[in-house]
Protein backbone atom coordinates (compact mmCIF):
# COMPACT_ATOMS: atom_id res chain seq x y z
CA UNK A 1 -65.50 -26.92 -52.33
CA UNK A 2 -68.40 -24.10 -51.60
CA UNK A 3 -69.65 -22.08 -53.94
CA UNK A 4 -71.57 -18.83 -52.71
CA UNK A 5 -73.62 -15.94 -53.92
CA UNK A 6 -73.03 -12.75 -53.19
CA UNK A 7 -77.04 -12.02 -53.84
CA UNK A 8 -80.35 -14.07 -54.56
CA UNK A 9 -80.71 -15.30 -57.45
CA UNK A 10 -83.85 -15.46 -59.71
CA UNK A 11 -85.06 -18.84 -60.92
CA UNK A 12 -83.44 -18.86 -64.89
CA UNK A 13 -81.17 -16.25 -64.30
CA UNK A 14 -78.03 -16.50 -65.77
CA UNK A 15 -75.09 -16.98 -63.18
CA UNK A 16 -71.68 -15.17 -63.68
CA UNK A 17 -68.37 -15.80 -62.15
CA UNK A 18 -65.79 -12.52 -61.74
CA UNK A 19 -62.54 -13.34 -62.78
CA UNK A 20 -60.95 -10.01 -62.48
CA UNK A 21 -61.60 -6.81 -59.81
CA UNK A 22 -64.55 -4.73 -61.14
CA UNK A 23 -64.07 -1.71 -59.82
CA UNK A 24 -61.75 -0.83 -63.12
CA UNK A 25 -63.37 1.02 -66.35
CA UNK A 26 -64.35 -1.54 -68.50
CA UNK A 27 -62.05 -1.35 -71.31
CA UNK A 28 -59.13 -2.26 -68.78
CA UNK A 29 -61.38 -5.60 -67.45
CA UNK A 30 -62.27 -6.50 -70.95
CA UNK A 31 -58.73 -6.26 -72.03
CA UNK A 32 -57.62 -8.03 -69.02
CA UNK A 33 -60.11 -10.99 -69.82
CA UNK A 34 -58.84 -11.26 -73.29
CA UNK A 35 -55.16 -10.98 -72.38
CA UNK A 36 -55.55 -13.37 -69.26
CA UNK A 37 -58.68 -15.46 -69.53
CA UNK A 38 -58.74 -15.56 -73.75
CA UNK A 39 -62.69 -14.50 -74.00
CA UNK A 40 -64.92 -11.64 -74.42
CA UNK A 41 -66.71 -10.92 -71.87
CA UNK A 42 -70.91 -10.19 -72.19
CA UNK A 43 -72.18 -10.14 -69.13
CA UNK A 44 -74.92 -7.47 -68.47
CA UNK A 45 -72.32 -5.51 -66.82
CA UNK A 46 -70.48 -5.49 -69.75
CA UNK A 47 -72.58 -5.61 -72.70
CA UNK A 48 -75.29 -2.90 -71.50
CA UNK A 49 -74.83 0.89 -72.87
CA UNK A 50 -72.19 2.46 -70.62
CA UNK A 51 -74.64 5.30 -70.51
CA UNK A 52 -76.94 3.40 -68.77
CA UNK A 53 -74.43 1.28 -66.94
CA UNK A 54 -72.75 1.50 -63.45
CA UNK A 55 -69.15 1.78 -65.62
CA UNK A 56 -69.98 5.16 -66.57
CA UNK A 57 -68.92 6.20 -62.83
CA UNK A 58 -65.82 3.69 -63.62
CA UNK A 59 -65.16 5.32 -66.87
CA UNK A 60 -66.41 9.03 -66.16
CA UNK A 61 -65.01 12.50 -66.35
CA UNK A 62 -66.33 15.43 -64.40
CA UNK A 63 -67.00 18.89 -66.77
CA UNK A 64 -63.92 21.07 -65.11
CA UNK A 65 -66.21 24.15 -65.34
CA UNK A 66 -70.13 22.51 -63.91
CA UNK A 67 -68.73 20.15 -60.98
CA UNK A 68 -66.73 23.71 -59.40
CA UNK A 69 -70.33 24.79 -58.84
CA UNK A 70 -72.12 21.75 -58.23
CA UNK A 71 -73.28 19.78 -55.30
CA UNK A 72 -71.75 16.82 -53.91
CA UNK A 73 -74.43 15.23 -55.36
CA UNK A 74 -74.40 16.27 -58.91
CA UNK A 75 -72.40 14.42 -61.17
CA UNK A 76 -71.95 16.81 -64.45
CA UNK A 77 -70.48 13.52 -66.66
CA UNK A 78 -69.05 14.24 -69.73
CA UNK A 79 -70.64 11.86 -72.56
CA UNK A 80 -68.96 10.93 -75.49
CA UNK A 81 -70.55 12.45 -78.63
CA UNK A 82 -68.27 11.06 -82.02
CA UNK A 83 -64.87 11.99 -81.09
CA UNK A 84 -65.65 14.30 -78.16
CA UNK A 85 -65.80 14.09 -74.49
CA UNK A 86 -69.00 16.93 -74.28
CA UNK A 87 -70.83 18.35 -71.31
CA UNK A 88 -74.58 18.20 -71.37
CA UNK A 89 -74.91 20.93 -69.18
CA UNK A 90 -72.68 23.65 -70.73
CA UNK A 91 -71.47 21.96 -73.82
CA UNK A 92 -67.68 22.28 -73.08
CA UNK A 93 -66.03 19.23 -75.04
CA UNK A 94 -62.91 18.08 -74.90
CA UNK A 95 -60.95 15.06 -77.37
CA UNK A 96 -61.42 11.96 -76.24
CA UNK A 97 -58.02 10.74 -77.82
CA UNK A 98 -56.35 13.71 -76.22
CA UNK A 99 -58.08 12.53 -72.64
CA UNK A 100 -56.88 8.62 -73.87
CA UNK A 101 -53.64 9.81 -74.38
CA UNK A 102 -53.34 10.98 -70.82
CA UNK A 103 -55.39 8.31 -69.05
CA UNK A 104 -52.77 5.93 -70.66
CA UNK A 105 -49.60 8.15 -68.72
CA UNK A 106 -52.01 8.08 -65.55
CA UNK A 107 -52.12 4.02 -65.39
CA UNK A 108 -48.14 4.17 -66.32
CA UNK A 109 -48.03 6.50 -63.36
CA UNK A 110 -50.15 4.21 -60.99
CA UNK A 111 -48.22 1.21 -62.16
CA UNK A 112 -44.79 2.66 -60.56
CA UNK A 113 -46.49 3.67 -57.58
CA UNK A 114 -47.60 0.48 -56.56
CA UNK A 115 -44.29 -0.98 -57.80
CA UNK A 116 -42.96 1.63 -55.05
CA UNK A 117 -45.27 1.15 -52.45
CA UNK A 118 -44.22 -3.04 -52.47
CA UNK A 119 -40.47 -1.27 -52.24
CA UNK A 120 -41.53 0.18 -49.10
CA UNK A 121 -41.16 3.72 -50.87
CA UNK A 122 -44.01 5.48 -49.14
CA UNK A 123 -43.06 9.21 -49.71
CA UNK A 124 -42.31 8.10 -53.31
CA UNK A 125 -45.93 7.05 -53.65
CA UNK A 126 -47.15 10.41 -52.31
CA UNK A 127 -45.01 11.96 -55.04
CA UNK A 128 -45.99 9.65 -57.85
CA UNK A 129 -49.62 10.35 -57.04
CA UNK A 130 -50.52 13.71 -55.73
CA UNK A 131 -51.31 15.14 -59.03
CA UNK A 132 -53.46 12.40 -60.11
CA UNK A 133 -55.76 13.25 -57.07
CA UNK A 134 -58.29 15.07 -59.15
CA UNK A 135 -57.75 14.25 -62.72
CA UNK A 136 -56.03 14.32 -66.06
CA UNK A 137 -54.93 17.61 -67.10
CA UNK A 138 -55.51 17.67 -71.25
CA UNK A 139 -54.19 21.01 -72.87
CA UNK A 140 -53.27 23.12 -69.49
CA UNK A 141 -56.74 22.24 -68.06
CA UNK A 142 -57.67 19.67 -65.36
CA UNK A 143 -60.31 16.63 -66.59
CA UNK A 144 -61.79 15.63 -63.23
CA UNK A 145 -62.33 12.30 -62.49
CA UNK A 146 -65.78 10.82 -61.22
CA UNK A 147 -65.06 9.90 -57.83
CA UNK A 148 -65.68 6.27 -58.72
CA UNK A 149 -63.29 6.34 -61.78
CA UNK A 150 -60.76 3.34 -61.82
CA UNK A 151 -57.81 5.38 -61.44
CA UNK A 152 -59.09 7.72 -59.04
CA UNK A 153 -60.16 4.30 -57.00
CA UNK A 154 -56.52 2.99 -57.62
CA UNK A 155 -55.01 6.82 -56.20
CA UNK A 156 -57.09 6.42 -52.86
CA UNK A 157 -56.54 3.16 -52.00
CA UNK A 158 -52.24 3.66 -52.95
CA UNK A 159 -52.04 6.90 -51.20
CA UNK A 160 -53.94 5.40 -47.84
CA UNK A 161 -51.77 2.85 -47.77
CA UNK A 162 -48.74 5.04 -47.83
CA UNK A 163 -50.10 7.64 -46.04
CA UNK A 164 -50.49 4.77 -43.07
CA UNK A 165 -47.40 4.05 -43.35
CA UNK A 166 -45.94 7.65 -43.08
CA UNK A 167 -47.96 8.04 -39.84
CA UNK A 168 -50.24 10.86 -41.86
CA UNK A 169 -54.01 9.06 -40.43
CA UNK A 170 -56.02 11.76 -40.73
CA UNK A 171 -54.80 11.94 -44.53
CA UNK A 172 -55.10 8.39 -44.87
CA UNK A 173 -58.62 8.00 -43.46
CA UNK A 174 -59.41 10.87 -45.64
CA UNK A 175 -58.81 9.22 -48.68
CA UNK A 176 -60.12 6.29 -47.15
CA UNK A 177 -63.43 7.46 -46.60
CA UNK A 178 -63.09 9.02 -49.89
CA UNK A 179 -62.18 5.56 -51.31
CA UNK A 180 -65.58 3.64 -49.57
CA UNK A 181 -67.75 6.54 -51.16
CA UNK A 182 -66.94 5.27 -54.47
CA UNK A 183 -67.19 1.51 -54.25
CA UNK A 184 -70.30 2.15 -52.62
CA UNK A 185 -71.77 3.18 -55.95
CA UNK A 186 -69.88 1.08 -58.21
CA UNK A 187 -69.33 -2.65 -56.37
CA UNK A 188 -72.43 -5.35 -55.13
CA UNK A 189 -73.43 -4.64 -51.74
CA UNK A 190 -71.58 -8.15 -50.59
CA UNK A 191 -68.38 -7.84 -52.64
CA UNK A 192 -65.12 -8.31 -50.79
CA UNK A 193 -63.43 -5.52 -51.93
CA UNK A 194 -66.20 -3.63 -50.17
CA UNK A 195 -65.42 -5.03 -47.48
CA UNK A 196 -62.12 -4.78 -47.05
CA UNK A 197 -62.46 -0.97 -47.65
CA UNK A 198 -65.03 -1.01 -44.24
CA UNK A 199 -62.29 -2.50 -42.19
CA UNK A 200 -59.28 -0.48 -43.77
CA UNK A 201 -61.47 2.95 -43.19
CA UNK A 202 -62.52 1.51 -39.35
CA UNK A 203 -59.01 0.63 -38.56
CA UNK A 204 -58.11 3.70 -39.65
CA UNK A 205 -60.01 5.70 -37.66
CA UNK A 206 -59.43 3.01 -34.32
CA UNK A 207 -56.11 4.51 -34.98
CA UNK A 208 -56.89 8.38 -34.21
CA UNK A 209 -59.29 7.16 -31.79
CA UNK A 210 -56.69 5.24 -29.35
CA UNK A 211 -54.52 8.26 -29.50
CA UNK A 212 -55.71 11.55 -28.11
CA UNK A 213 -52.96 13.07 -29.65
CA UNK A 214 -53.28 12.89 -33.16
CA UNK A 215 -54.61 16.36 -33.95
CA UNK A 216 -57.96 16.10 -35.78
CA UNK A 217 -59.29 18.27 -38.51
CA UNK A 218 -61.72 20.83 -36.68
CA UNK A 219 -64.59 19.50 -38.33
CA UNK A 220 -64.11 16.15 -37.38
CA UNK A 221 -65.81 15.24 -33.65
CA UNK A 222 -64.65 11.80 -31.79
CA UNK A 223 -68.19 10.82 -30.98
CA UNK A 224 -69.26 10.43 -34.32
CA UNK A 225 -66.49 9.01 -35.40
CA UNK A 226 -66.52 6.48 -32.95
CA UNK A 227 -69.82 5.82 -34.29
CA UNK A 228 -68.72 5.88 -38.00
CA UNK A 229 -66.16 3.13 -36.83
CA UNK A 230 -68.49 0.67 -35.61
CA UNK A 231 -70.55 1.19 -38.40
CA UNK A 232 -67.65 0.24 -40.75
CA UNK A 233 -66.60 -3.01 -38.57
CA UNK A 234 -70.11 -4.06 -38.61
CA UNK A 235 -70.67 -3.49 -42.51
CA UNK A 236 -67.11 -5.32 -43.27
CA UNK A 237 -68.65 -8.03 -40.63
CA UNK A 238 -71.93 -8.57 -42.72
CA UNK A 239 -70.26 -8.36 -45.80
CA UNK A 240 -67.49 -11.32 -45.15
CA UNK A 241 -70.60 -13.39 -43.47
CA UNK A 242 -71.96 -13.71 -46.90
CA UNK A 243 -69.36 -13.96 -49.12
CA UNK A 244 -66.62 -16.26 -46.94
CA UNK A 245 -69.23 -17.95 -44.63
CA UNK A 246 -67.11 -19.79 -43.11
CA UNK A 247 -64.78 -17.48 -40.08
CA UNK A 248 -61.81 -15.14 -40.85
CA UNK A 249 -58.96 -13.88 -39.02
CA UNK A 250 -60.11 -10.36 -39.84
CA UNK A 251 -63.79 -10.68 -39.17
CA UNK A 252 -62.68 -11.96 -35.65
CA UNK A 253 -60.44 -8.89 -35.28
CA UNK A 254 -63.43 -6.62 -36.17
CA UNK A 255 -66.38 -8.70 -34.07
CA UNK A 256 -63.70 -7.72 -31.44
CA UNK A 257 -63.57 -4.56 -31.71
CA UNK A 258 -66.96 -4.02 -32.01
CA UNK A 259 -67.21 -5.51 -28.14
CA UNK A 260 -64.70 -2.50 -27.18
């Protein structure tokens, strides 16, 4: 038996083991823990203020009127203030048992699609999904999700998958790229799931590389994403070397394609 970290590890520091994925908002892990593992979780993670916590990305909404105008960059999170969902920025609120209500019909949604994607249902997925892309829609107006929400994380990585399998890449690396963005700011720099998300995103775009035909977006050049490829085998590389050790299957198939 090994045991690894995926970090150093101060002398006295308390060490945690993750049961569960964390890239879900934390009332979904902590319910999971108590329905699966019988305990409460309070782990840093879990016990510091989600305003000052990494799970507010996991758990955030984007103001519908601020993020239209706002960089990339610029977050606009709703906070919770009582029983509202409020913008700092412009002060629109919404309820956060109305948003509850439909987060709750989003996860139902999610549920079926991955139910359909292990039926091989692919276009059903697409379906299922496409109007969960952005975010909830509470009294005829659309909630956005933070990029790094747990159900827009779940959307990406379903509709890839299925978009893969349709033969739609350029869609599919889309929302994997998309999908990479946000575990970047929510996972540890050596978590698997991170990884995995490299190699998904690389292979991807191996796939539009190694055909000329597939017609590219015109912003997209085949230089750099060559580049961007090799980048993501390597960091999916890295990753697995710390937190397998020992060699994979898949970390051989990406060591060789970094030789190409």
């Amino acid at each position: 038996m090994e045991v690894r970290a995926l970090r150093d590890i101060e002398e006295g520091e308390e060490i945690t083991l993750s049961y569960i994925d964390i890239d879900k908002e934390r009332s979904e892990r902590q319910k999971e823990l108590r329905d699966t593992k019988h305990f409460d979780c309070q782990c840093e993670r879990c016990s510091t203020p989600l305003s000052e916590s990494v799970d507010r990305f996991l758990d955030g909404f984007r103001c519908p009127r601020c993020s239209v105008k706002a960089s990339e960059e610029e977050n606009y999170l709703l906070a919770q203030v009582e029983d509202k969902l409020v913008c700092p920025d412009c002060q629109l609120d919404v309820s956060v048992a109305a948003v509850a209500s439909t987060v709750f019909t989003a996860r139902t949604k999610v549920a079926k699609a991955k139910q359909s994607l292990n039926q091989f249902k692919y276009a059903d997925v697409v379906t299922q999904l496409t109007d969960l892309t952005k975010g909830v829609e509470v009294h005829g107006q659309i909630i956005h999700f933070h990029c790094s929400h747990g159900i827009a994380i779940s959307v990406a990585r379903l509709l890839s998958d299925a978009y893969i399998k349709l033969g739609n890449v350029v869609q599919a690396y889309e929302l994997r790229k998309q999908l990479l963005k946000a575990l970047l700011l929510v996972s540890w720099r050596n978590h698997l799931p991170l990884a995995l998300a490299h190699f998904d995103n690389a292979e991807a775009l191996r796939r539009m590389l190694l055909h000329p035909t597939t017609p590219l977006l015109e912003n997209l050049d085949r230089d750099e994403l060559q580049q961007e490829m090799r980048a993501s085998y390597q960091a999916f590389s890295d990753i697995c070397a710390v937190c397998l050790g020992k060699p994979h299957p898949l970390r051989h198939r990406a060591l060789a394609a970094l030789k190409f």
